[in-house]
PDB file of N, CA and C in Angstrom:
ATOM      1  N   UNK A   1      -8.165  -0.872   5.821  1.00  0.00           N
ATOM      2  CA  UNK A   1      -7.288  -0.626   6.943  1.00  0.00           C
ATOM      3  C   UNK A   1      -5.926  -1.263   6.693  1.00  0.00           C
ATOM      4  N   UNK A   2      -5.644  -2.516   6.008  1.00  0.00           N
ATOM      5  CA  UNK A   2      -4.431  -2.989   5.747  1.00  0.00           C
ATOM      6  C   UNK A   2      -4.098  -2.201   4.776  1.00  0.00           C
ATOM      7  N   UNK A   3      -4.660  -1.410   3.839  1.00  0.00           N
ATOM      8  CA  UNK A   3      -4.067  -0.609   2.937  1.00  0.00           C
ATOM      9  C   UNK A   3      -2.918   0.424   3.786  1.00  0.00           C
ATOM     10  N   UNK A   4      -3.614   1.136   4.464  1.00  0.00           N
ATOM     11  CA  UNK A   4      -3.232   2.474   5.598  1.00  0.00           C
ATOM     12  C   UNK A   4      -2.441   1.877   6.073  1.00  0.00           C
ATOM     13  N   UNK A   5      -2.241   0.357   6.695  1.00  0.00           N
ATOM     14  CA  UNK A   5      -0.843  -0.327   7.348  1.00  0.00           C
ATOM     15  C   UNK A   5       0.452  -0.538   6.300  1.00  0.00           C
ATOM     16  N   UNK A   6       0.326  -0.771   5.005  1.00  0.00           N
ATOM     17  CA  UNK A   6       0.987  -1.084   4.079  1.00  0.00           C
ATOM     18  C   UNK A   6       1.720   0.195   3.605  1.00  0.00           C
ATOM     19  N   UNK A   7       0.603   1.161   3.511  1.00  0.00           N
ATOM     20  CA  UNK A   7       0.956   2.795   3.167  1.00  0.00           C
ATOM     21  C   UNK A   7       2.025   3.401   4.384  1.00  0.00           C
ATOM     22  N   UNK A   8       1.852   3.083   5.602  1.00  0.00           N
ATOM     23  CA  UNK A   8       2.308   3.390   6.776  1.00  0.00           C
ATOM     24  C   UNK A   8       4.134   2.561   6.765  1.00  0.00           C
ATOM     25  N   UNK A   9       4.301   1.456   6.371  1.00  0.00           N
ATOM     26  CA  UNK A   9       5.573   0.663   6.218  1.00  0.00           C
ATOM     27  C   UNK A   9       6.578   1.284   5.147  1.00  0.00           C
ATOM     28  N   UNK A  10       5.548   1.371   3.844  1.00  0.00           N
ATOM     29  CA  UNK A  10       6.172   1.795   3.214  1.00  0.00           C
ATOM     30  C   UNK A  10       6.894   3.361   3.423  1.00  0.00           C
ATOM     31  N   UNK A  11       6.001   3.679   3.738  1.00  0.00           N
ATOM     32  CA  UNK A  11       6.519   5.201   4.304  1.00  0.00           C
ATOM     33  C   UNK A  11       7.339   5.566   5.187  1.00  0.00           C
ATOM     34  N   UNK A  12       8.090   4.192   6.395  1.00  0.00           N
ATOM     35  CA  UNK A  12       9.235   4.331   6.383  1.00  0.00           C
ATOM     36  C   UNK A  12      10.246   4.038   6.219  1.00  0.00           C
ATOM     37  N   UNK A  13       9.897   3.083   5.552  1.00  0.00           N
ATOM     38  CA  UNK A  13      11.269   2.138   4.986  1.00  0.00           C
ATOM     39  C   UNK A  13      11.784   2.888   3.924  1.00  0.00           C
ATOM     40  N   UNK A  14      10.799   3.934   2.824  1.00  0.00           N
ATOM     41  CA  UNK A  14      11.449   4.761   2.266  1.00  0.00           C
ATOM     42  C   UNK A  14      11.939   5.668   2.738  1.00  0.00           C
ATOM     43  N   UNK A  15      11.468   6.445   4.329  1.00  0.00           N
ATOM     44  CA  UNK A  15      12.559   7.208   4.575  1.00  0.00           C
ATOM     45  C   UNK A  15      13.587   6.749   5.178  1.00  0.00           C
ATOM     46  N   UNK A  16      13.444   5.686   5.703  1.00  0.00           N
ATOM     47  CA  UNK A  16      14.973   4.908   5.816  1.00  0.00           C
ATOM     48  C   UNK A  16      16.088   4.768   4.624  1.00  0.00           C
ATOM     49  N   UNK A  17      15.642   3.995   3.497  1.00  0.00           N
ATOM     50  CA  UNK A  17      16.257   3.501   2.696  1.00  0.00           C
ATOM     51  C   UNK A  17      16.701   4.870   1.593  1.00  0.00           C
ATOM     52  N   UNK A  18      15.614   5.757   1.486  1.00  0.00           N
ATOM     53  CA  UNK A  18      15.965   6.901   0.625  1.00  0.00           C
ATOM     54  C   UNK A  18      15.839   8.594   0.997  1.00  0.00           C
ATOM     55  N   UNK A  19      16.774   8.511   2.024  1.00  0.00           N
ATOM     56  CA  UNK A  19      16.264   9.712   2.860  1.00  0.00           C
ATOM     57  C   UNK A  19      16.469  11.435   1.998  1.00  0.00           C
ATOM     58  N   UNK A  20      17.327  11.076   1.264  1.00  0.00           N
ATOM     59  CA  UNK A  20      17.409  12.130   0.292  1.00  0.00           C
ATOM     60  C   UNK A  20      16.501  12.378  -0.624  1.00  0.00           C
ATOM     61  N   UNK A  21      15.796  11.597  -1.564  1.00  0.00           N
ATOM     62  CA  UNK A  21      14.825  11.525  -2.358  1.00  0.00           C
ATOM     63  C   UNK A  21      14.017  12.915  -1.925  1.00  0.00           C
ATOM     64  N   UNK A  22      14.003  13.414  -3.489  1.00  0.00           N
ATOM     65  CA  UNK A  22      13.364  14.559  -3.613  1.00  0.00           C
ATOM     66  C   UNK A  22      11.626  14.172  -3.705  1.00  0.00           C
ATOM     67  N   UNK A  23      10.772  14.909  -2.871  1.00  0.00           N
ATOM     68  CA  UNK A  23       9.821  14.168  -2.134  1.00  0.00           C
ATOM     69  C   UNK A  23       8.855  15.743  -2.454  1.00  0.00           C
ATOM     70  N   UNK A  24       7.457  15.659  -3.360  1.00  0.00           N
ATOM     71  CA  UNK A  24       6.465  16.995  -2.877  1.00  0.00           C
ATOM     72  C   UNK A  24       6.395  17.520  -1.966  1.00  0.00           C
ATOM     73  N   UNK A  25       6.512  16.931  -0.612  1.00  0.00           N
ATOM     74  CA  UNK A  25       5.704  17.122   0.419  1.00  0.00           C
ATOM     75  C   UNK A  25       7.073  16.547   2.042  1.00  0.00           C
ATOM     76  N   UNK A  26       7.395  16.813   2.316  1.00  0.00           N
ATOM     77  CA  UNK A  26       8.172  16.496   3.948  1.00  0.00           C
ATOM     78  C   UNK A  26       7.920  16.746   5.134  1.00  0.00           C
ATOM     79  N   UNK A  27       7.486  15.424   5.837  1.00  0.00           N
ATOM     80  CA  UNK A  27       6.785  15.882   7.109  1.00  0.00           C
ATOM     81  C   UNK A  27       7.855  16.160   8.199  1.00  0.00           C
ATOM     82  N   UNK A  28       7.927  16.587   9.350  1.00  0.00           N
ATOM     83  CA  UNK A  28       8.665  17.290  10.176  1.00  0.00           C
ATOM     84  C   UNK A  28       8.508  15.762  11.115  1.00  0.00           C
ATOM     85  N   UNK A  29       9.576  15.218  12.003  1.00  0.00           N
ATOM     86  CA  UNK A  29       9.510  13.771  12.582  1.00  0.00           C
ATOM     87  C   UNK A  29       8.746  13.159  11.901  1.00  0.00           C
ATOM     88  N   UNK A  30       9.303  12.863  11.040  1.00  0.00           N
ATOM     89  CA  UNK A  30       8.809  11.487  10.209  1.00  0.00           C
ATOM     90  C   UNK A  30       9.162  10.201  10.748  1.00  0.00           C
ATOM     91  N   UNK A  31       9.581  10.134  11.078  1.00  0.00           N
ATOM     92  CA  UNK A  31       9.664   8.745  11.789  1.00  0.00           C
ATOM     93  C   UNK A  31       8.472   8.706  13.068  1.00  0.00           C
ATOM     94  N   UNK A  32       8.354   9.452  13.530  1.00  0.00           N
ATOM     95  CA  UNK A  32       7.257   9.199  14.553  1.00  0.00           C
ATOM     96  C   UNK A  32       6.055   9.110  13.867  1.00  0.00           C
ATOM     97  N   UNK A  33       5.532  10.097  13.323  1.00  0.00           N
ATOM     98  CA  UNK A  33       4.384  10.198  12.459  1.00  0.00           C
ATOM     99  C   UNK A  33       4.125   8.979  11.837  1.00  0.00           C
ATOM    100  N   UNK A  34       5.398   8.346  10.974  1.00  0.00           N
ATOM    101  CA  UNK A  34       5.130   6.748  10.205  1.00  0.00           C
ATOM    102  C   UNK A  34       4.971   5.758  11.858  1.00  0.00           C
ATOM    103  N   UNK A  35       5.324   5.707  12.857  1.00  0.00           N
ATOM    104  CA  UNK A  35       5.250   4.863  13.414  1.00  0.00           C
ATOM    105  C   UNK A  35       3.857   4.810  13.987  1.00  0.00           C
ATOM    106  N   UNK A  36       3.360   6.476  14.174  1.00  0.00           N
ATOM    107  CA  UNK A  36       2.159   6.125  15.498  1.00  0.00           C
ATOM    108  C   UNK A  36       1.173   6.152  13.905  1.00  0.00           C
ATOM    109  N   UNK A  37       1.068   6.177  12.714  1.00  0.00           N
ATOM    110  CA  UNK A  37       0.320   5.244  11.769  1.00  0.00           C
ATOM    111  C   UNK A  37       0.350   3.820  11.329  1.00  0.00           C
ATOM    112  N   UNK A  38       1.244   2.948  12.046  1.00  0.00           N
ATOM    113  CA  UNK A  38       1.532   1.609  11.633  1.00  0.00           C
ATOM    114  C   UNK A  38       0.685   1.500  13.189  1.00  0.00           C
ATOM    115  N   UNK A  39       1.078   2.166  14.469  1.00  0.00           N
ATOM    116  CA  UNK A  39       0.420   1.424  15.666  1.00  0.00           C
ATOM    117  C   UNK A  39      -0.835   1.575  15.679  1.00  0.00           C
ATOM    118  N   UNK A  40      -1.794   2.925  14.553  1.00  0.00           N
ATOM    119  CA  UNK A  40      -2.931   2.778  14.588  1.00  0.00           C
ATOM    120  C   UNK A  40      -3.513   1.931  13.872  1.00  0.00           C
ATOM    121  N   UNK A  41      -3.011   1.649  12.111  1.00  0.00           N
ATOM    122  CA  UNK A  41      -3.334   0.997  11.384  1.00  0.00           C
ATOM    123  C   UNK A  41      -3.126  -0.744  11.982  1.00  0.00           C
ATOM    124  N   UNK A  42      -2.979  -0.846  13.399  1.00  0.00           N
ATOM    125  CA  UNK A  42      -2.769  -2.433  13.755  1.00  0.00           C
ATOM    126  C   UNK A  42      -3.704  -2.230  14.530  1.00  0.00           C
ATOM    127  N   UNK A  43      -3.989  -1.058  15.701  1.00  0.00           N
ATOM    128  CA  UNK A  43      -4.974  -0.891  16.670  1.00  0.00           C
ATOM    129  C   UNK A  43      -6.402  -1.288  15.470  1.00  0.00           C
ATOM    130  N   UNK A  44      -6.871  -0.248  14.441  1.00  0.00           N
ATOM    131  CA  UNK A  44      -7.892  -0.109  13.752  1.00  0.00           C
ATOM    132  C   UNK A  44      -8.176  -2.201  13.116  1.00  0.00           C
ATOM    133  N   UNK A  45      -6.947  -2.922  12.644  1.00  0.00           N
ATOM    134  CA  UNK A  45      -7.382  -4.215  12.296  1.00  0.00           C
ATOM    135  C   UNK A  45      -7.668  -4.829  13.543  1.00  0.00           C
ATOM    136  N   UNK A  46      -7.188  -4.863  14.509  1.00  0.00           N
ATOM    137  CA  UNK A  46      -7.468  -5.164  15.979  1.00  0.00           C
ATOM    138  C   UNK A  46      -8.856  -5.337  16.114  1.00  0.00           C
ATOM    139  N   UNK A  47      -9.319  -3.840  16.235  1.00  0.00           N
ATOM    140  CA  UNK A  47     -10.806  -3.747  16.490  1.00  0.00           C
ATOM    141  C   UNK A  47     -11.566  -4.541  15.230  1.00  0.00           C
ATOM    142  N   UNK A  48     -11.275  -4.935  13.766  1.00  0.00           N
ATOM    143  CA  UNK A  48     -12.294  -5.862  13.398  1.00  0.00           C
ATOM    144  C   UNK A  48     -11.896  -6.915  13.420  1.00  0.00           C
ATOM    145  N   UNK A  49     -11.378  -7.753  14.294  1.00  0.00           N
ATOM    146  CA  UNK A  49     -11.151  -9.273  14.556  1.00  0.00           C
ATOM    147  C   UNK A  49     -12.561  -9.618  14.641  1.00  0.00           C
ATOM    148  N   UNK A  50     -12.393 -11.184  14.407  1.00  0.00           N
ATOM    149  CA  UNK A  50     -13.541 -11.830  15.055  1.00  0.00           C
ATOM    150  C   UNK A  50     -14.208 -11.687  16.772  1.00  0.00           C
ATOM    151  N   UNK A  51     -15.223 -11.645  16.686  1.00  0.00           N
ATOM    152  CA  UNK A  51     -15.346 -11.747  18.786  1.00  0.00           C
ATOM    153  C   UNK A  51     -15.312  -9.666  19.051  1.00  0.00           C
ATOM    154  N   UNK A  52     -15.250  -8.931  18.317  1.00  0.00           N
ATOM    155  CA  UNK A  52     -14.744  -7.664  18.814  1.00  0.00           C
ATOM    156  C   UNK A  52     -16.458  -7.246  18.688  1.00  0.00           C
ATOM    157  N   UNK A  53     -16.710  -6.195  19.638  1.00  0.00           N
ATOM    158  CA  UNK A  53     -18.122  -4.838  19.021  1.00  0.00           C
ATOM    159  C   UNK A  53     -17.830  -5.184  17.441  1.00  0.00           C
ATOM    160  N   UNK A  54     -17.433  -4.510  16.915  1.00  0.00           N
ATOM    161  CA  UNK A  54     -17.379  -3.750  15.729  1.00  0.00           C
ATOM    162  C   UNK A  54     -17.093  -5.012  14.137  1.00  0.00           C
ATOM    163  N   UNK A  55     -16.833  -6.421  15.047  1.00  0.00           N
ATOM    164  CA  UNK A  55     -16.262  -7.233  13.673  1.00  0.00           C
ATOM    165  C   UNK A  55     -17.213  -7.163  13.168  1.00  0.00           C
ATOM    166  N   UNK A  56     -17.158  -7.797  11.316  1.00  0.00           N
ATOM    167  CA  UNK A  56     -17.749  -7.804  10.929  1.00  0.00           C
ATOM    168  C   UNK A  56     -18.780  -9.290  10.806  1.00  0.00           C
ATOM    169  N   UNK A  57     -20.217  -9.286  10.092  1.00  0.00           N
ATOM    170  CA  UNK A  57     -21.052 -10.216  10.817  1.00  0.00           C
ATOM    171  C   UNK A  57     -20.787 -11.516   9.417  1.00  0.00           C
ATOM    172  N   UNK A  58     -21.493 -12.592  10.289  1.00  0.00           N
ATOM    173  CA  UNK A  58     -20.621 -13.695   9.601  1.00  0.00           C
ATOM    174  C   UNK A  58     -22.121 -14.366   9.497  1.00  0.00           C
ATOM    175  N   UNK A  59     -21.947 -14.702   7.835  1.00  0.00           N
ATOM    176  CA  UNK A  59     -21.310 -14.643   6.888  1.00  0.00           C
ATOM    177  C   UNK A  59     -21.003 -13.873   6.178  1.00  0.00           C
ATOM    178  N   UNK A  60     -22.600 -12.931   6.257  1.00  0.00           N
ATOM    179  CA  UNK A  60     -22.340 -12.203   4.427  1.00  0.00           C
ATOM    180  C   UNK A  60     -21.198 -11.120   4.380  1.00  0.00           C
ATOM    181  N   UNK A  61     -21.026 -10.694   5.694  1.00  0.00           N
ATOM    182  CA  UNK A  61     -19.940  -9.849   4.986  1.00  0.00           C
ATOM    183  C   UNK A  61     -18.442 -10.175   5.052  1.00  0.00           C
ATOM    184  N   UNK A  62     -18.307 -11.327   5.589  1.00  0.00           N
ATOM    185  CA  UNK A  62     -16.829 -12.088   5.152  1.00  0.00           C
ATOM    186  C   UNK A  62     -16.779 -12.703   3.994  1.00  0.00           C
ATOM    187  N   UNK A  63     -17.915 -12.880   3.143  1.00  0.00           N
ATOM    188  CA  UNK A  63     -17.898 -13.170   2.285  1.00  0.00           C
ATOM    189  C   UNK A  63     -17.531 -12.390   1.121  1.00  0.00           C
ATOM    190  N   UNK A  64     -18.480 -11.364   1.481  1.00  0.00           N
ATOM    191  CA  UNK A  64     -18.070  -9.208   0.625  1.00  0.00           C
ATOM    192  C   UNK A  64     -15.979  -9.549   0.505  1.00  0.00           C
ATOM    193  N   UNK A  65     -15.701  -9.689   2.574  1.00  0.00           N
ATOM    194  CA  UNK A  65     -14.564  -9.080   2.227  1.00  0.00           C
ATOM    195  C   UNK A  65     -13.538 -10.282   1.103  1.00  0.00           C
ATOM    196  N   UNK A  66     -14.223 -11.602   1.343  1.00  0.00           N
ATOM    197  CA  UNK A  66     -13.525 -12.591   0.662  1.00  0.00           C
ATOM    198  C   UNK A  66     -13.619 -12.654  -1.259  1.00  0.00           C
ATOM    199  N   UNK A  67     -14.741 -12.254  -1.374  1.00  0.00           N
ATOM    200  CA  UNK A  67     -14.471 -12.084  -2.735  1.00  0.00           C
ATOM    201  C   UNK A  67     -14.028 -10.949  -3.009  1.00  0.00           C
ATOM    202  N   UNK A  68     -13.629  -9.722  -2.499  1.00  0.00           N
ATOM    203  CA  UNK A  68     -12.791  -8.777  -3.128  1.00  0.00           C
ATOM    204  C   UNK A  68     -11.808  -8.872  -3.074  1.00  0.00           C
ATOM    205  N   UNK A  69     -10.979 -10.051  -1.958  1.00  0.00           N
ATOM    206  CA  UNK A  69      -9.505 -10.511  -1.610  1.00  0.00           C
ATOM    207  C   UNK A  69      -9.260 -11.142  -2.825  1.00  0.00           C
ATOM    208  N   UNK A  70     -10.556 -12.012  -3.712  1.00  0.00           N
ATOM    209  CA  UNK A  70     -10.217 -13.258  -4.731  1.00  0.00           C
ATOM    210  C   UNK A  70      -9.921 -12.115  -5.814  1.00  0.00           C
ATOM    211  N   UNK A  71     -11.067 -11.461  -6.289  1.00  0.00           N
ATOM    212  CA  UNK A  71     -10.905 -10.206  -7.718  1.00  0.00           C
ATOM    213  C   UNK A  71      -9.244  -9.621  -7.137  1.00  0.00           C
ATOM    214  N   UNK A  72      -9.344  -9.417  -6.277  1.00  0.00           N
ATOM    215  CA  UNK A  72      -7.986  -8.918  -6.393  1.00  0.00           C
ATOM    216  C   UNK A  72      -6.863  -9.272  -6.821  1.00  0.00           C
ATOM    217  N   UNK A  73      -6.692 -10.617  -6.337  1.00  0.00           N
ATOM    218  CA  UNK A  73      -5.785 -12.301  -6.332  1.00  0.00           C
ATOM    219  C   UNK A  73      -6.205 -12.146  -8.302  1.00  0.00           C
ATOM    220  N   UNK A  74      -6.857 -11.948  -8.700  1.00  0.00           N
ATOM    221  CA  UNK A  74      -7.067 -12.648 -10.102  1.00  0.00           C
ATOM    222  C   UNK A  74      -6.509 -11.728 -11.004  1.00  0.00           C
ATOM    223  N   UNK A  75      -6.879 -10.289 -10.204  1.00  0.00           N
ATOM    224  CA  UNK A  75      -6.226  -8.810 -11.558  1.00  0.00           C
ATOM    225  C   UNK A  75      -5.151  -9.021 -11.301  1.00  0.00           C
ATOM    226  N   UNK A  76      -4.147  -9.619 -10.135  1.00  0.00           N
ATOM    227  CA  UNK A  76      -2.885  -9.057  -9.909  1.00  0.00           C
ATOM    228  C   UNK A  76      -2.025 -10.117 -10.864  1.00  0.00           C
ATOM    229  N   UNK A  77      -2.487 -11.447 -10.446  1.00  0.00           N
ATOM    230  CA  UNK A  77      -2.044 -12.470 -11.527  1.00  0.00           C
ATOM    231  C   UNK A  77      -2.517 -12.383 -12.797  1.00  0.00           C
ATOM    232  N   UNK A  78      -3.152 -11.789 -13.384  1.00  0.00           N
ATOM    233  CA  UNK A  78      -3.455 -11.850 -14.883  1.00  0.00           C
ATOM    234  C   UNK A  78      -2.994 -10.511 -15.372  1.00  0.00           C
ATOM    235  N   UNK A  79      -3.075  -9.900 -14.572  1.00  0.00           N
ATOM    236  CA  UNK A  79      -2.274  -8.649 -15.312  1.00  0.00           C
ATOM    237  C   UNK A  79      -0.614  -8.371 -15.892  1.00  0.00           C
ATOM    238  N   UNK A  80      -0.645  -8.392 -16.527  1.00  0.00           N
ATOM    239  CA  UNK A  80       0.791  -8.084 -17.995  1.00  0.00           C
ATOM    240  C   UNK A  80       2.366  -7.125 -17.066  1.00  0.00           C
ATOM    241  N   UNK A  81       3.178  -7.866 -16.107  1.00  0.00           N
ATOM    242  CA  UNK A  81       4.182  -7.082 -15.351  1.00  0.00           C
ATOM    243  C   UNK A  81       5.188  -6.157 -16.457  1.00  0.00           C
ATOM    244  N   UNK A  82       5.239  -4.856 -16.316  1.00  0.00           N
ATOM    245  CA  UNK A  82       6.191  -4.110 -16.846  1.00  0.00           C
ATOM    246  C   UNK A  82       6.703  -3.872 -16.674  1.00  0.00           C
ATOM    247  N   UNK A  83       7.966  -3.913 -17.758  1.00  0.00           N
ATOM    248  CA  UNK A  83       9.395  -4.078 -17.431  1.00  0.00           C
ATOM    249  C   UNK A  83       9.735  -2.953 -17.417  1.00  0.00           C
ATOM    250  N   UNK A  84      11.389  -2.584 -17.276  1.00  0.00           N
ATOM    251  CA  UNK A  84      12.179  -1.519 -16.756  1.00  0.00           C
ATOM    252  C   UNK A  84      11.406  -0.435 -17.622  1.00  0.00           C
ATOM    253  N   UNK A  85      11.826  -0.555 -19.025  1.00  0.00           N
ATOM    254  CA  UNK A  85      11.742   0.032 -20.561  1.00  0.00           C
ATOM    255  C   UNK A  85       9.982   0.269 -20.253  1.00  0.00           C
ATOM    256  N   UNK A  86       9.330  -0.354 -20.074  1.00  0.00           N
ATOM    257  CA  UNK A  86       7.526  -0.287 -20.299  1.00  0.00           C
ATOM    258  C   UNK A  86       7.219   0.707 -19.401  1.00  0.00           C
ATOM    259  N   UNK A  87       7.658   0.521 -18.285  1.00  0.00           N
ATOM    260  CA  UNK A  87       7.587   1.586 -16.846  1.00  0.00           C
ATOM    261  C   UNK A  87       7.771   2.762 -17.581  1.00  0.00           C
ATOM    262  N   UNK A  88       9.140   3.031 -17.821  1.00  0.00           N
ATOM    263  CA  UNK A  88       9.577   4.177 -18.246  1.00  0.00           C
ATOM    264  C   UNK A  88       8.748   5.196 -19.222  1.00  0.00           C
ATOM    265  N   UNK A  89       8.529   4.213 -20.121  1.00  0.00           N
ATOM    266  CA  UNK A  89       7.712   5.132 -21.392  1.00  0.00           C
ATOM    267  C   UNK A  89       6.848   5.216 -20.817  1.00  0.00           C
ATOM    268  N   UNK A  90       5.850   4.374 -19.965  1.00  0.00           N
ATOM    269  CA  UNK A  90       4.721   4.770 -19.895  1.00  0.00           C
ATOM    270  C   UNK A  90       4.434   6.056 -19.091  1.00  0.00           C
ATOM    271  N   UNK A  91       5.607   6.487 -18.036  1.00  0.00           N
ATOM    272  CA  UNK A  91       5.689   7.570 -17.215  1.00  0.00           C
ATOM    273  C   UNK A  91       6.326   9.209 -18.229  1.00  0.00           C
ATOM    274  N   UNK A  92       7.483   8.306 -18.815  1.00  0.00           N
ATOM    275  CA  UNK A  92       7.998   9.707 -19.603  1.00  0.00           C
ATOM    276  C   UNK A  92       7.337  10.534 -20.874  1.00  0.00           C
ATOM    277  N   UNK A  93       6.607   9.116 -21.476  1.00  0.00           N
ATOM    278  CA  UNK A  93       6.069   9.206 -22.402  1.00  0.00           C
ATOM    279  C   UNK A  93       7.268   8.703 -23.680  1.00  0.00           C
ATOM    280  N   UNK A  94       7.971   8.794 -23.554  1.00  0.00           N
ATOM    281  CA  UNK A  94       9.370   8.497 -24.485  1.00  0.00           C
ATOM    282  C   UNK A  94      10.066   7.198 -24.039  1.00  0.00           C
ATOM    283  N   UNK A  95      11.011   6.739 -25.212  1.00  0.00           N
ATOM    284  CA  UNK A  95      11.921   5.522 -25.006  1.00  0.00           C
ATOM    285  C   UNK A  95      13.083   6.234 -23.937  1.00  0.00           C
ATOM    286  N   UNK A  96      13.815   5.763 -23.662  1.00  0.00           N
ATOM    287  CA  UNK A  96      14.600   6.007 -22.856  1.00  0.00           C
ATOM    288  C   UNK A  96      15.630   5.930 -23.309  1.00  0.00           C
ATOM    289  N   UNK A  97      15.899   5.634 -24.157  1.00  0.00           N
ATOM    290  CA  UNK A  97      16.979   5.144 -25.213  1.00  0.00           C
ATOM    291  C   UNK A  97      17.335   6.402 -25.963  1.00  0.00           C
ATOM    292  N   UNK A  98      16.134   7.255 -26.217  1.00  0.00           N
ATOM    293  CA  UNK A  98      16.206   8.155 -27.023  1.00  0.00           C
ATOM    294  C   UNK A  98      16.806   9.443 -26.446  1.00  0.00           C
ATOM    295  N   UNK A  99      17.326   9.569 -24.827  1.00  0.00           N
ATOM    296  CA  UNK A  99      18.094  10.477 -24.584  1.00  0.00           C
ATOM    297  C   UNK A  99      19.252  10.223 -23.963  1.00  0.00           C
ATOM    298  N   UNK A 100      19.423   9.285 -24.423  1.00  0.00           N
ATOM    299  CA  UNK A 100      21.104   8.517 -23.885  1.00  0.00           C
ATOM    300  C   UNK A 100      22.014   8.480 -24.845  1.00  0.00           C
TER     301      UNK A 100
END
């Protein structure tokens, strides 16, 4: 569900910040659409607080959600950040250099 909130921000801060950007797909009020998905994606974490119907039961599965928070924490820091040049090739397939 914080994914869908994160997906939801981003989605309008890019149409804020890059409203031209040539885009697959353009939704018609986009700005509303990104908003009433950030107010659901807060309603939906809402409902699994602690104390709610629906939270989840304690321990074992705060535990589930806590060690997939840690694996996560560990790929993101051990993993190798790519730079401008690494990005590039790895998307174009080519140096970038090579058509400049």
């Amino acid at each position: 569900v914080l994914g869908y909130l994160l997906v939801a921000i981003s989605f309008l801060k890019l149409r804020k910040t890059h409203p031209n950007l040539e885009r697959p797909y353009r939704i018609k009020n986009g700005q509303i659409v990104g908003i009433i998905a950030v107010i659901l994606s807060i309603l939906f974490i809402v409902i699994y607080l602690p104390g709610m119907p629906s939270s989840l039961a304690w321990p074992s599965e705060w535990l589930i959600v806590l060690v997939w928070y840690l694996i996560a924490g560990v790929l993101y820091l051990t993993q190798k950040r790519k730079t401008t040049e690494d990005a590039y090739v790895s998307i174009q397939g080519d140096k970038q250099s090579d058509y400049q």
